[in-house]
C-alpha atoms as a PDB file:
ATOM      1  CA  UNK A   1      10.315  19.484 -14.278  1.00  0.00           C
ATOM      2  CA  UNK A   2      10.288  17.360 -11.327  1.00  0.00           C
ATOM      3  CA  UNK A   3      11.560  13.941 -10.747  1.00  0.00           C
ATOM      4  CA  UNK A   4      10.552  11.201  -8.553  1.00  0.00           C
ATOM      5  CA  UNK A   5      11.524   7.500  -8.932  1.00  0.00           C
ATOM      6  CA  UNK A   6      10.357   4.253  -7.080  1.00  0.00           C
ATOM      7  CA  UNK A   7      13.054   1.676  -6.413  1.00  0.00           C
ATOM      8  CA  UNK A   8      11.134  -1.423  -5.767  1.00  0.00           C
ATOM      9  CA  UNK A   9      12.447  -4.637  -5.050  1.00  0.00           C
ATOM     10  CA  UNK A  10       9.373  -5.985  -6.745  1.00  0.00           C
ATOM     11  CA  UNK A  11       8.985  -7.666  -9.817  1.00  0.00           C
ATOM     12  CA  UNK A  12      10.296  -5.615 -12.856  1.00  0.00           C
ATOM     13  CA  UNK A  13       7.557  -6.526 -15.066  1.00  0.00           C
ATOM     14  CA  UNK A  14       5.334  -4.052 -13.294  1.00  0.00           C
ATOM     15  CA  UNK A  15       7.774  -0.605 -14.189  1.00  0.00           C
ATOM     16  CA  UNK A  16       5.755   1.995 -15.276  1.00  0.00           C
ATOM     17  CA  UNK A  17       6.586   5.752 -16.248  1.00  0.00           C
ATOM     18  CA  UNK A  18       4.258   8.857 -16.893  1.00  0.00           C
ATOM     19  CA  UNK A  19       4.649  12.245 -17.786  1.00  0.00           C
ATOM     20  CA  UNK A  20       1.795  14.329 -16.002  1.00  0.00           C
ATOM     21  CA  UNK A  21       0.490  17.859 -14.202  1.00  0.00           C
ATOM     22  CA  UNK A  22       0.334  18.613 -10.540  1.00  0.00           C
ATOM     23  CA  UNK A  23      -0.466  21.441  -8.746  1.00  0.00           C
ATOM     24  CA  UNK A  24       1.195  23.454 -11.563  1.00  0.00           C
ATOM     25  CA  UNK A  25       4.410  21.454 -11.511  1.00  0.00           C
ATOM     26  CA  UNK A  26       5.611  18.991 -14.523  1.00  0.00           C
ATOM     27  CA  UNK A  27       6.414  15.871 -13.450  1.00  0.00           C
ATOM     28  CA  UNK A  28       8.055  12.518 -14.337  1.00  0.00           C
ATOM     29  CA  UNK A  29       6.669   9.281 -12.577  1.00  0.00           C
ATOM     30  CA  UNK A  30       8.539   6.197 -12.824  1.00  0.00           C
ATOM     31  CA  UNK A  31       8.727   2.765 -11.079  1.00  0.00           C
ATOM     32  CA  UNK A  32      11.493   0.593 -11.882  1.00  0.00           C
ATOM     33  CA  UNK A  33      11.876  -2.978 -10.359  1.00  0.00           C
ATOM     34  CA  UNK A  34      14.697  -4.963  -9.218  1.00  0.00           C
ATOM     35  CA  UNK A  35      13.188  -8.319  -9.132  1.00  0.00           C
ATOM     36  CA  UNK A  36      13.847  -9.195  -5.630  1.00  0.00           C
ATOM     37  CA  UNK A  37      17.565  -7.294  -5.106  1.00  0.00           C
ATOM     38  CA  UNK A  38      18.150  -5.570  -2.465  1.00  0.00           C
ATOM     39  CA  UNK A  39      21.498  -4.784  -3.495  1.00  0.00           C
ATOM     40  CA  UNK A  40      20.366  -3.947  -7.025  1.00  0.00           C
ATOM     41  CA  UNK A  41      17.709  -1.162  -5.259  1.00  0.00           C
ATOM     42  CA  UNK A  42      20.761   0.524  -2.745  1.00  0.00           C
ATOM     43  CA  UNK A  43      23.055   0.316  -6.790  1.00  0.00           C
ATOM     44  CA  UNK A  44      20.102   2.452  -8.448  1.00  0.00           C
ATOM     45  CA  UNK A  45      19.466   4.688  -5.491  1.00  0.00           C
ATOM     46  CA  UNK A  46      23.253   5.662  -5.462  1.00  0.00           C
ATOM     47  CA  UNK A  47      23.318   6.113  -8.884  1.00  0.00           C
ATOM     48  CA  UNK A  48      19.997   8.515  -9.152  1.00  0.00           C
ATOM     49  CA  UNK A  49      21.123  10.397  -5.678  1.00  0.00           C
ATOM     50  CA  UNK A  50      20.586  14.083  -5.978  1.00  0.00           C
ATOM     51  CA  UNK A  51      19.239  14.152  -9.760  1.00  0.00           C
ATOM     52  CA  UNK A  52      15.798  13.468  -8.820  1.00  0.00           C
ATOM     53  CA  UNK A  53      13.388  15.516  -6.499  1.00  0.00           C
ATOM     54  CA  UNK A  54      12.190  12.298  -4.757  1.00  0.00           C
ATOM     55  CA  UNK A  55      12.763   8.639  -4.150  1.00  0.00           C
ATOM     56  CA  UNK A  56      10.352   5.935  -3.399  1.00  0.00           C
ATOM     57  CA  UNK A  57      11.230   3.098  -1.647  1.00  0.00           C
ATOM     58  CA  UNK A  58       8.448   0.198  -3.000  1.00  0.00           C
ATOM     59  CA  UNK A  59       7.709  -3.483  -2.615  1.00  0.00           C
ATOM     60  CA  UNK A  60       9.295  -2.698   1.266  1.00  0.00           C
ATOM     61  CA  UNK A  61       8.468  -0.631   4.159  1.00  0.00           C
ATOM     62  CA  UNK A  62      11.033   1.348   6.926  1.00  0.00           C
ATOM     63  CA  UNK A  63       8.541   0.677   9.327  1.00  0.00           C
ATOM     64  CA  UNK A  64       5.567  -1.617  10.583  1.00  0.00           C
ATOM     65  CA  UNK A  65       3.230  -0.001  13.274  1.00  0.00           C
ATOM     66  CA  UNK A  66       0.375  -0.622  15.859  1.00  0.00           C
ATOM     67  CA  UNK A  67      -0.220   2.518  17.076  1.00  0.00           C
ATOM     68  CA  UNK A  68       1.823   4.984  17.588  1.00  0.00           C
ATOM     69  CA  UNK A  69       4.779   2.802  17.818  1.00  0.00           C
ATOM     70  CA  UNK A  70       6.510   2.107  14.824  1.00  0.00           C
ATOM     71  CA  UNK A  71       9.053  -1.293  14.391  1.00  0.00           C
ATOM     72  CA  UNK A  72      11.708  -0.771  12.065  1.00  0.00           C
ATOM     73  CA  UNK A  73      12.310  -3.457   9.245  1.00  0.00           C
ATOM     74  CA  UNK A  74      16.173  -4.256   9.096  1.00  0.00           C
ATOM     75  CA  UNK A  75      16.110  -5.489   5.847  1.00  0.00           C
ATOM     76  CA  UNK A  76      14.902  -1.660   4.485  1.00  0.00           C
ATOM     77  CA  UNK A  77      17.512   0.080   6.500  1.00  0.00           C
ATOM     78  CA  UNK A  78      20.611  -0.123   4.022  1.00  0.00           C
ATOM     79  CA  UNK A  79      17.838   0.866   1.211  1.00  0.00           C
ATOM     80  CA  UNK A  80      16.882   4.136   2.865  1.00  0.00           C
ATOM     81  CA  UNK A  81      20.357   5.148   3.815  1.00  0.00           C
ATOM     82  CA  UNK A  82      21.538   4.678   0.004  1.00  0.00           C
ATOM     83  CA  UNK A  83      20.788   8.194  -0.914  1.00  0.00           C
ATOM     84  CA  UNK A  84      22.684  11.070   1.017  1.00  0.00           C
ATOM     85  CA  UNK A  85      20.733  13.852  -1.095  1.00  0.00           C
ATOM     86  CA  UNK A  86      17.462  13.200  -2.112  1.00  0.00           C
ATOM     87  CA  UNK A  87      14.589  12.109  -0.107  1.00  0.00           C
ATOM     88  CA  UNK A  88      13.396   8.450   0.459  1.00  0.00           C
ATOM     89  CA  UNK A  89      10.013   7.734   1.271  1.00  0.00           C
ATOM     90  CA  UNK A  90       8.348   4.629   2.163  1.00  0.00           C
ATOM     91  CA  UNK A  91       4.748   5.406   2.003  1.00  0.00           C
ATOM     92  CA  UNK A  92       4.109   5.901   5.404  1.00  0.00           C
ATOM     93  CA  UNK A  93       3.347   9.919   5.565  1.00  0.00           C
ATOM     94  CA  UNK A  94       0.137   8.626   3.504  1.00  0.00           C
ATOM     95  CA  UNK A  95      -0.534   5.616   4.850  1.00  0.00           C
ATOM     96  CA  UNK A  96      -0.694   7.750   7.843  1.00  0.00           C
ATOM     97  CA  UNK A  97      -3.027  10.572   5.883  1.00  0.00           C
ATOM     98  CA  UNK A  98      -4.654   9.779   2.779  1.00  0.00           C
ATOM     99  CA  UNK A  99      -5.438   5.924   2.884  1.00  0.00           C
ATOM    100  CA  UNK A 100      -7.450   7.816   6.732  1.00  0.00           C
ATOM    101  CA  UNK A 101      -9.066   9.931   4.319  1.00  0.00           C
ATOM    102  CA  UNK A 102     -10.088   7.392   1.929  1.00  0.00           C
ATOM    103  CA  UNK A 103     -11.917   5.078   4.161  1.00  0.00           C
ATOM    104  CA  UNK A 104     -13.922   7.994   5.328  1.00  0.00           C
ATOM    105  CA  UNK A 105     -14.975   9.186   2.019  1.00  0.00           C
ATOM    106  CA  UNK A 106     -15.886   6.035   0.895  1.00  0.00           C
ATOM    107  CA  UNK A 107     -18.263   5.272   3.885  1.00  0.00           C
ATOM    108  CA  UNK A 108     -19.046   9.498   4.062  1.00  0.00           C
ATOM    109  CA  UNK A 109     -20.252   9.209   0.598  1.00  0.00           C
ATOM    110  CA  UNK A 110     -22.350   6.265   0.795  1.00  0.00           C
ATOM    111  CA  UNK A 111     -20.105   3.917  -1.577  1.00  0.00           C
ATOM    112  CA  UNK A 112     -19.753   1.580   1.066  1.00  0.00           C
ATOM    113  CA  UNK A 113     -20.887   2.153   4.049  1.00  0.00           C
ATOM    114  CA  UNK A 114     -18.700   0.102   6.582  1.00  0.00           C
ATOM    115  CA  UNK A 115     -20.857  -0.227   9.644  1.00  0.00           C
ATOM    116  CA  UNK A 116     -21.005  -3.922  10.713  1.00  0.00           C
ATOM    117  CA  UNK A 117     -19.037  -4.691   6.974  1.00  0.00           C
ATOM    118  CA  UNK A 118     -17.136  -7.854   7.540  1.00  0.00           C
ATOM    119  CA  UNK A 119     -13.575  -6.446   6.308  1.00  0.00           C
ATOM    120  CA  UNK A 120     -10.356  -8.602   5.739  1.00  0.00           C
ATOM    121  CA  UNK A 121      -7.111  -6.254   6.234  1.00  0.00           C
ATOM    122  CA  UNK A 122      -4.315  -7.883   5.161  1.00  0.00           C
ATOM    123  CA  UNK A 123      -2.037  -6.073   7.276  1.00  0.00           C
ATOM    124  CA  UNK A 124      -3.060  -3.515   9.777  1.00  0.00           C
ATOM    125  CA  UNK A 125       0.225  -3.090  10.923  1.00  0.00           C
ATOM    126  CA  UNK A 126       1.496  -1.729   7.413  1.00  0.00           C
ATOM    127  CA  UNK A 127      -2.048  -0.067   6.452  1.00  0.00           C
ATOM    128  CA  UNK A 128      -2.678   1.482   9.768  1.00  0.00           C
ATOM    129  CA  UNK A 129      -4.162   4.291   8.909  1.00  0.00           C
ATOM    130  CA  UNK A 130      -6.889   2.123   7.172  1.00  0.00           C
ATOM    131  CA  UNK A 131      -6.999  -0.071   9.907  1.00  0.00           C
ATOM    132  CA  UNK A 132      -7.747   2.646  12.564  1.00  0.00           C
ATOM    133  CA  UNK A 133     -10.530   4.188  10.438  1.00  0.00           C
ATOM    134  CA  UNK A 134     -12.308   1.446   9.205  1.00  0.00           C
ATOM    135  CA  UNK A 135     -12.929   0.231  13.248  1.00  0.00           C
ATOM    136  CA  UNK A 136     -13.731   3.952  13.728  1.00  0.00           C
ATOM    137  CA  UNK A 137     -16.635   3.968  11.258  1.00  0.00           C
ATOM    138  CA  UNK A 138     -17.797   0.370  12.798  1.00  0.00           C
ATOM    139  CA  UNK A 139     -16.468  -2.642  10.379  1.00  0.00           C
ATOM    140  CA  UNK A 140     -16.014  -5.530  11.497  1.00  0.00           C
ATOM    141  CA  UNK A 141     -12.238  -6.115  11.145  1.00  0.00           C
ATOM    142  CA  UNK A 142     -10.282  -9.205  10.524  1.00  0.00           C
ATOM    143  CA  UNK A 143      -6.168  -8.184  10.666  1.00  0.00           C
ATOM    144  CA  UNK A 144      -4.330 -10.794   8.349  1.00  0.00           C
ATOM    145  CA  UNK A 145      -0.909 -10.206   9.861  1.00  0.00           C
ATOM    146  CA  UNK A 146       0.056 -13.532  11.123  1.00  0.00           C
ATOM    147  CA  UNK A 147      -1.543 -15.243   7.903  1.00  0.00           C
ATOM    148  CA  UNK A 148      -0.252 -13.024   4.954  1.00  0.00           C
ATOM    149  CA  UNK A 149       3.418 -12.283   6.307  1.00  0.00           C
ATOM    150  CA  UNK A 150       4.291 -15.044   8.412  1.00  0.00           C
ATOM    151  CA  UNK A 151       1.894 -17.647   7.206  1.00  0.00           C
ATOM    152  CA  UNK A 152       0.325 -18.966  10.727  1.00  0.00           C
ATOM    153  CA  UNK A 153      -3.734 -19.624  10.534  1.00  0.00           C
ATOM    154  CA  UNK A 154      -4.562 -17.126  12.746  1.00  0.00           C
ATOM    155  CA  UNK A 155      -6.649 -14.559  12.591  1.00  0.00           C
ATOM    156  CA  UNK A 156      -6.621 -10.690  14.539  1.00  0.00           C
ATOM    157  CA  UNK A 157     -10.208  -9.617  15.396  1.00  0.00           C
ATOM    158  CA  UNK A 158      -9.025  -6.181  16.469  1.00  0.00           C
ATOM    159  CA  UNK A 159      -6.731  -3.067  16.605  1.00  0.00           C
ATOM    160  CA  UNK A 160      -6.316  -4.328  20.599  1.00  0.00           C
ATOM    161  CA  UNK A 161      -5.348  -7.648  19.901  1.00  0.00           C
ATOM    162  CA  UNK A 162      -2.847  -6.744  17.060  1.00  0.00           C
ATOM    163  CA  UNK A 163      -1.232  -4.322  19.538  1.00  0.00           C
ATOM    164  CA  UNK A 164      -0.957  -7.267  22.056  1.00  0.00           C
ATOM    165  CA  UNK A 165       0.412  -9.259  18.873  1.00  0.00           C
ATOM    166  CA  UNK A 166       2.862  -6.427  18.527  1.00  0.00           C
ATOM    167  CA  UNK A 167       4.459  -5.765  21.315  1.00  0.00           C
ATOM    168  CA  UNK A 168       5.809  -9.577  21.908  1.00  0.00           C
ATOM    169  CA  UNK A 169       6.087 -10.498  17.343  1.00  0.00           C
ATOM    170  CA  UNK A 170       7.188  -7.531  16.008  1.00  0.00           C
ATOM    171  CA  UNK A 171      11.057  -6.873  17.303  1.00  0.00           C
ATOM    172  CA  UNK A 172      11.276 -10.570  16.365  1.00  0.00           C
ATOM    173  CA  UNK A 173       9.678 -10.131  12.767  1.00  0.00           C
ATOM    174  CA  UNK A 174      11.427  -7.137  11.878  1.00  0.00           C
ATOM    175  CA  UNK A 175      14.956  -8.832  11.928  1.00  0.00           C
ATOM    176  CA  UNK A 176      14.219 -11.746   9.487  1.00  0.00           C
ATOM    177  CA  UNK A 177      14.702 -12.158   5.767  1.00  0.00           C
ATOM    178  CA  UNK A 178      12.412  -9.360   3.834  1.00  0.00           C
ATOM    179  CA  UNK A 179      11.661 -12.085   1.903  1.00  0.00           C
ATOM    180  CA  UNK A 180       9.963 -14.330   4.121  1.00  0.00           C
ATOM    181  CA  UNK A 181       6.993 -11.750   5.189  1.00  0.00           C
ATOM    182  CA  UNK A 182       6.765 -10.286   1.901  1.00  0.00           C
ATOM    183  CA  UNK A 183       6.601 -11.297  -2.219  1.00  0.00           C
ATOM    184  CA  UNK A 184       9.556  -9.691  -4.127  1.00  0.00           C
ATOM    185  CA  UNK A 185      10.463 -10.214  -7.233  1.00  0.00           C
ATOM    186  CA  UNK A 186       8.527 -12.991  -9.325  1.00  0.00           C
ATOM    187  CA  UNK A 187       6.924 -14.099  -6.162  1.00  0.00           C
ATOM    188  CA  UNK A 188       4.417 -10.582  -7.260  1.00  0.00           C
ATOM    189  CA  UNK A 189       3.199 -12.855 -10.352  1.00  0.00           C
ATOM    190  CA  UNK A 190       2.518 -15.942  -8.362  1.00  0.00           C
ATOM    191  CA  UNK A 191      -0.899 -16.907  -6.615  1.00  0.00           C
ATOM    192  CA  UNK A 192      -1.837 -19.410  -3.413  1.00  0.00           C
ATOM    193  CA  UNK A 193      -5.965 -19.492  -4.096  1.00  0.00           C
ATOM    194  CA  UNK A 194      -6.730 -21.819  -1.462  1.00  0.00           C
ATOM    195  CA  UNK A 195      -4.455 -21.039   1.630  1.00  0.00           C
ATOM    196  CA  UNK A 196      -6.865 -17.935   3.606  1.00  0.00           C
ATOM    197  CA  UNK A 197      -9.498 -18.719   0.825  1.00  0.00           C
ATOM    198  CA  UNK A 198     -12.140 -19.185   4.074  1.00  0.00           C
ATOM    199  CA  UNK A 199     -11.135 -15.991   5.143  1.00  0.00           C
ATOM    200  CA  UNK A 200     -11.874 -14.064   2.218  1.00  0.00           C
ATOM    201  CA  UNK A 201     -14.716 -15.963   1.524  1.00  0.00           C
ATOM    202  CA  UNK A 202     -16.468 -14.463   4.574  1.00  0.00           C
ATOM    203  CA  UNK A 203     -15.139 -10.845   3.645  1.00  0.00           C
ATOM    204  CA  UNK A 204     -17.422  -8.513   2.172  1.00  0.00           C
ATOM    205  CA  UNK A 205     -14.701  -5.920   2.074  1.00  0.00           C
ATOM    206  CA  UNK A 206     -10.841  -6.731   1.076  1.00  0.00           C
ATOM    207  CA  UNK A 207      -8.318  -4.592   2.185  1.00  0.00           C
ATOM    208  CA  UNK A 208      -4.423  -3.697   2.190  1.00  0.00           C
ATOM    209  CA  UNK A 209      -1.691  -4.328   0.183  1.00  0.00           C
ATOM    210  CA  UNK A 210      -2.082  -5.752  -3.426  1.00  0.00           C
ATOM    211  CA  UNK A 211       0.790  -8.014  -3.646  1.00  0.00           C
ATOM    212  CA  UNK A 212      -0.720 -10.024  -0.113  1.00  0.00           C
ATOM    213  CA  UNK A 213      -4.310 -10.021  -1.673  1.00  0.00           C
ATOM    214  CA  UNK A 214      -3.432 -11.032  -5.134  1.00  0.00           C
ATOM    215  CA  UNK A 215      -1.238 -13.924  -3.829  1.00  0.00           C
ATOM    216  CA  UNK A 216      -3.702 -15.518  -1.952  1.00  0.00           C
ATOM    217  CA  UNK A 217      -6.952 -14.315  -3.848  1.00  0.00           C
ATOM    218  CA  UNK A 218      -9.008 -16.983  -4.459  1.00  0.00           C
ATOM    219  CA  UNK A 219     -10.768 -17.431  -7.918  1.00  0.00           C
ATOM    220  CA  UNK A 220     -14.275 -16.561  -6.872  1.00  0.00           C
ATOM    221  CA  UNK A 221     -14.619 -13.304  -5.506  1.00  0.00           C
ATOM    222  CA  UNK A 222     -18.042 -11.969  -7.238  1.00  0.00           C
ATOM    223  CA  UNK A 223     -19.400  -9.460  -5.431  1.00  0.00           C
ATOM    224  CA  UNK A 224     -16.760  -7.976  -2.887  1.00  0.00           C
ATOM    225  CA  UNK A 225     -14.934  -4.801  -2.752  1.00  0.00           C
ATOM    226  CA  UNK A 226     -11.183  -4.431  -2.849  1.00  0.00           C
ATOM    227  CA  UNK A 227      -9.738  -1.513  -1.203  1.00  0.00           C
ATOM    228  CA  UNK A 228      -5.866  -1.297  -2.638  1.00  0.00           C
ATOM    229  CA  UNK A 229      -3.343   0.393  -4.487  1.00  0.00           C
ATOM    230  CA  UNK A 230      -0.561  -0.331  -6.995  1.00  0.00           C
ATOM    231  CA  UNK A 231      -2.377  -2.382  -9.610  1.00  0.00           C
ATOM    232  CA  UNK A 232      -2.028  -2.047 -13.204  1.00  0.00           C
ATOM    233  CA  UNK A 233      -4.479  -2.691 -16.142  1.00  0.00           C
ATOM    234  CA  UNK A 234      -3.930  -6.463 -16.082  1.00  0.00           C
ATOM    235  CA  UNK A 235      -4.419  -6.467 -12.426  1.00  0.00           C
ATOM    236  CA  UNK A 236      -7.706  -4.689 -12.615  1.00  0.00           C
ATOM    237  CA  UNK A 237      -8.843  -6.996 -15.614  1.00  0.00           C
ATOM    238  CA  UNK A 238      -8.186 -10.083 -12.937  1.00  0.00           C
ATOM    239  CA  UNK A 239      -9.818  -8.939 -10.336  1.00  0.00           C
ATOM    240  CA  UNK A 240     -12.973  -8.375 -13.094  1.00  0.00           C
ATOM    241  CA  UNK A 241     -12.773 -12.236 -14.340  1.00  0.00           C
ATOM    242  CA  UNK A 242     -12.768 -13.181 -10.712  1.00  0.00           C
ATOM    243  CA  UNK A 243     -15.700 -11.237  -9.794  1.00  0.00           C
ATOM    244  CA  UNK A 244     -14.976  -7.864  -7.808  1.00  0.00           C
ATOM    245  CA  UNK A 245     -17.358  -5.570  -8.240  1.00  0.00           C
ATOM    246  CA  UNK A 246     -16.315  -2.691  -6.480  1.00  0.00           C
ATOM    247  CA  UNK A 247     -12.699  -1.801  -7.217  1.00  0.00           C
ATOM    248  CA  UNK A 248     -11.008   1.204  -5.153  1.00  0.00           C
ATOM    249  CA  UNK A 249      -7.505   2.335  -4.779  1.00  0.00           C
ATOM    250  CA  UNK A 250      -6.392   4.836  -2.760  1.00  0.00           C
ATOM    251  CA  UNK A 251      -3.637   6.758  -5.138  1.00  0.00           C
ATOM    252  CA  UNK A 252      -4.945   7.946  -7.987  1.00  0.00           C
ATOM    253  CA  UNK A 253      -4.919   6.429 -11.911  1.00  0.00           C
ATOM    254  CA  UNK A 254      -1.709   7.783 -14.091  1.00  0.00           C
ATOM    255  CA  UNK A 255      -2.361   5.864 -17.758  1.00  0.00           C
ATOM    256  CA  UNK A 256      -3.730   2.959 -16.236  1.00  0.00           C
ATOM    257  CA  UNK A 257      -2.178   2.556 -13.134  1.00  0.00           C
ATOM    258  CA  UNK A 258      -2.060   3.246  -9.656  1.00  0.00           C
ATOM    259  CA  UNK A 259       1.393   3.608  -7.591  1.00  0.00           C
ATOM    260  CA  UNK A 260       2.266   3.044  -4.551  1.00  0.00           C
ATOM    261  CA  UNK A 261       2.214   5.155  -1.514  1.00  0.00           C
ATOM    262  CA  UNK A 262       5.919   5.400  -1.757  1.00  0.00           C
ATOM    263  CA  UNK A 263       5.197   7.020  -5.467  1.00  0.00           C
ATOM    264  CA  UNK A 264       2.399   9.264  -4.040  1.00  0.00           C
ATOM    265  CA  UNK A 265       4.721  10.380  -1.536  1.00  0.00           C
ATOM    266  CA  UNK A 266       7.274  11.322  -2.921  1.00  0.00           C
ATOM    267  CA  UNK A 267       5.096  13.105  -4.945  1.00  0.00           C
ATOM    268  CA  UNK A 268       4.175  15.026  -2.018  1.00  0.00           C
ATOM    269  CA  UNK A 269       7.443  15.799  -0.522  1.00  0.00           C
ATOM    270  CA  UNK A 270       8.802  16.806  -3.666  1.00  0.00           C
ATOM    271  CA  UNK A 271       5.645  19.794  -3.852  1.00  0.00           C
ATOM    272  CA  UNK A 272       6.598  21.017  -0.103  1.00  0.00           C
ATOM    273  CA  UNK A 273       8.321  24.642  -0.361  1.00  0.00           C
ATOM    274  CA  UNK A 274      11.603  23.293   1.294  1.00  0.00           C
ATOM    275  CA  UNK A 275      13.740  21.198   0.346  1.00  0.00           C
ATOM    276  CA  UNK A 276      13.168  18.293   3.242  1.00  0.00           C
ATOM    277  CA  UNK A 277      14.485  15.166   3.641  1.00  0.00           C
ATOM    278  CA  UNK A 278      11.028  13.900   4.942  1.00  0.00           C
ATOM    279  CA  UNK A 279       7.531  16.066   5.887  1.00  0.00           C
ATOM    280  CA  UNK A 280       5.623  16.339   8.761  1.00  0.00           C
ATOM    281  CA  UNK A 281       2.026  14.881   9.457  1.00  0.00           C
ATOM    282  CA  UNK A 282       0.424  18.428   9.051  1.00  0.00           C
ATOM    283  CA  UNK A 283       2.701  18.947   6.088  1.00  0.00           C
ATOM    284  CA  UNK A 284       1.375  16.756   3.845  1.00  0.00           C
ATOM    285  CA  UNK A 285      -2.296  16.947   5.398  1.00  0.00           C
ATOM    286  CA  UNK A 286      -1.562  20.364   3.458  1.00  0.00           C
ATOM    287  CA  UNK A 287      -0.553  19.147   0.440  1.00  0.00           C
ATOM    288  CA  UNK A 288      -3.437  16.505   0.511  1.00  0.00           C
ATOM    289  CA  UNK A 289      -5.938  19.327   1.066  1.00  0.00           C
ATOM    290  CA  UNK A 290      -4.597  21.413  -2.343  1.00  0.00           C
ATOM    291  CA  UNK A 291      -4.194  18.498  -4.130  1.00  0.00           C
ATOM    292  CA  UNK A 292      -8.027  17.557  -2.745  1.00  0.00           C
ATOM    293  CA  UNK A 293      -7.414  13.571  -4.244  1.00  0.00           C
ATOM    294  CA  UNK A 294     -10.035  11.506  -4.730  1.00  0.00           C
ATOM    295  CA  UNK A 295      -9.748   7.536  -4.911  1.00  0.00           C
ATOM    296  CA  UNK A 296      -9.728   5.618  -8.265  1.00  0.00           C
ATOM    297  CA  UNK A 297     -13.409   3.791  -7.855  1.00  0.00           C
ATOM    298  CA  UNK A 298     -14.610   1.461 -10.732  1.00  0.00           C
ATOM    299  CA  UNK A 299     -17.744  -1.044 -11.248  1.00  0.00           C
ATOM    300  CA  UNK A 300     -16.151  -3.374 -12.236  1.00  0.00           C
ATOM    301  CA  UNK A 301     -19.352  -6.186 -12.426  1.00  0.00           C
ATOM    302  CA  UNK A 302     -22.827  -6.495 -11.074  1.00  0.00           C
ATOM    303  CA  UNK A 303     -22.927  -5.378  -7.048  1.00  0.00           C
ATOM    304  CA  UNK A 304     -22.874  -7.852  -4.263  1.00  0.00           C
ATOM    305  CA  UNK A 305     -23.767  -7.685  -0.579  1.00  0.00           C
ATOM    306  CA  UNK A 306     -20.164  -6.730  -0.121  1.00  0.00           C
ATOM    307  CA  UNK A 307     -21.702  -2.525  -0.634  1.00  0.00           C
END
């Protein structure tokens, strides 16, 4: 049976753990939170090092990107170099993959069709992948970065600008506090309805990270989409009393919830033939392909404009 545990430094009250089939292969899926410790994460990851077949690293990322140029996070460095024997994955690989593959099925299959969709991204630097393809198949982007990590009213019209952004923000951003571009701990239960509420107000589409759009969700969204992952049942039952009508993640539903990318991935890593510290792009396109995923999509009330 294989093993694969997320270490998140978010809040513990979201731990899940499955027992489930894939691709042939038993598997344990768990999620265990360290409300906010970063020291707590590197004591678990030392102390599960070479037992399990994969580690996630959630609620932080190794890297942000625009482009093809990724900025490492400082504050996720001493997290990834905990283990010495088993894998550590951020995410990323799928970020990089899957969440591509998502948008495109979505707007392939006519369940939204993104062309001229007004679409709030909450980060494009940490869903890139999302980013790229949603301007590919002709939405009309907002990037959130400034607002959502670094709290500064001001809005990123497109992957061009956020690259300009980038280049002069990011080596400065990557050196701060985690905790000042990101909720940890029992920051993930808290919510700001009325900071960007403007901005998702003229969103048909909402997309990203769950933790930045549930923090700052206002209480009317009826009608919208949310594009996401890592939500469990009392996140999805929210987002119904607040409206959404089309809810999507990206990983698929285990018991009621979806993981993280980090989860997913290591997931993936843990089903290539060696035994890798980390995968390549065409790797886990491979994987992807057998495992043929398809997203978590749920009606959750009456349809809006926002599909």
């Amino acid at each position: 049976m294989k093993k694969v545990v997320s270490v998140s430094i978010g809040s513990s009250k979201r731990d899940h753990y499955v027992e489930t089939e894939i691709m042939g292969e038993k598997f344990t899926i768990e999620r265990i939170g360290t409300d906010g410790s970063i020291k707590k994460a590197i004591e678990l990851i030392e102390k599960i090092d070479g037992k399990v077949d994969a580690i996630g690293m959630g609620g932080i990322s190794l890297h942000i990107w625009a482009g093809d140029r990724p900025y490492t996070i400082r504050a996720a460095l001493p997290i990834k170099n905990a283990a010495k024997v088993t894998p550590v994955v951020d995410g990323s690989g799928l970020k990089n993959t899957l969440e591509r593959r998502i948008i495109h099925y979505l707007h392939n299959n006519d369940i939204i069709n993104f062309t001229g969709k007004k679409v709030l991204v909450t980060s494009g630097m940490d869903r890139f992948g999302m980013a790229e393809s949603l301007e590919r198949c002709g939405a009309d982007i907002l990037l959130g970065d400034l607002m959502f990590a670094l709290g500064i009213k001001i809005p990123i019209h497109s992957l061009k600008g956020l690259h300009r952004v980038a280049a002069v923000a990011a080596p400065i951003v990557c050196q701060l506090p985690f905790r000042i571009l990101y909720p940890t701990g029992k920051e993930q239960n808290e919510n700001i309805d009325d900071k960007f509420a403007k901005y998702y107000d003229n969103a048909e589409v909402v997309a990203g990270d769950f933790h930045y759009i549930k923090r700052f969700m206002p209480a009317d969204m009826k009608g919208k989409a949310i594009i996401t992952n890592t939500v469990t049942e009392e996140d999805v039952n929210q987002l119904k009393a607040r409206g959404v009508g089309l809810f999507v993640t990206t990983t698929p539903e285990f018991d009621g919830r979806s993981f993280g990318t980090n989860v997913m991935e290591g997931v993936v890593i843990s089903l290539l033939k060696a035994n890798k510290k980390e995968g390549t792009l065409n790797e886990y396109e491979e994987i992807l392909d057998r495992l043929d995923l398809e997203p978590r999509i749920e009606y959750l009330n009456k349809i809006g404009k926002a599909t």
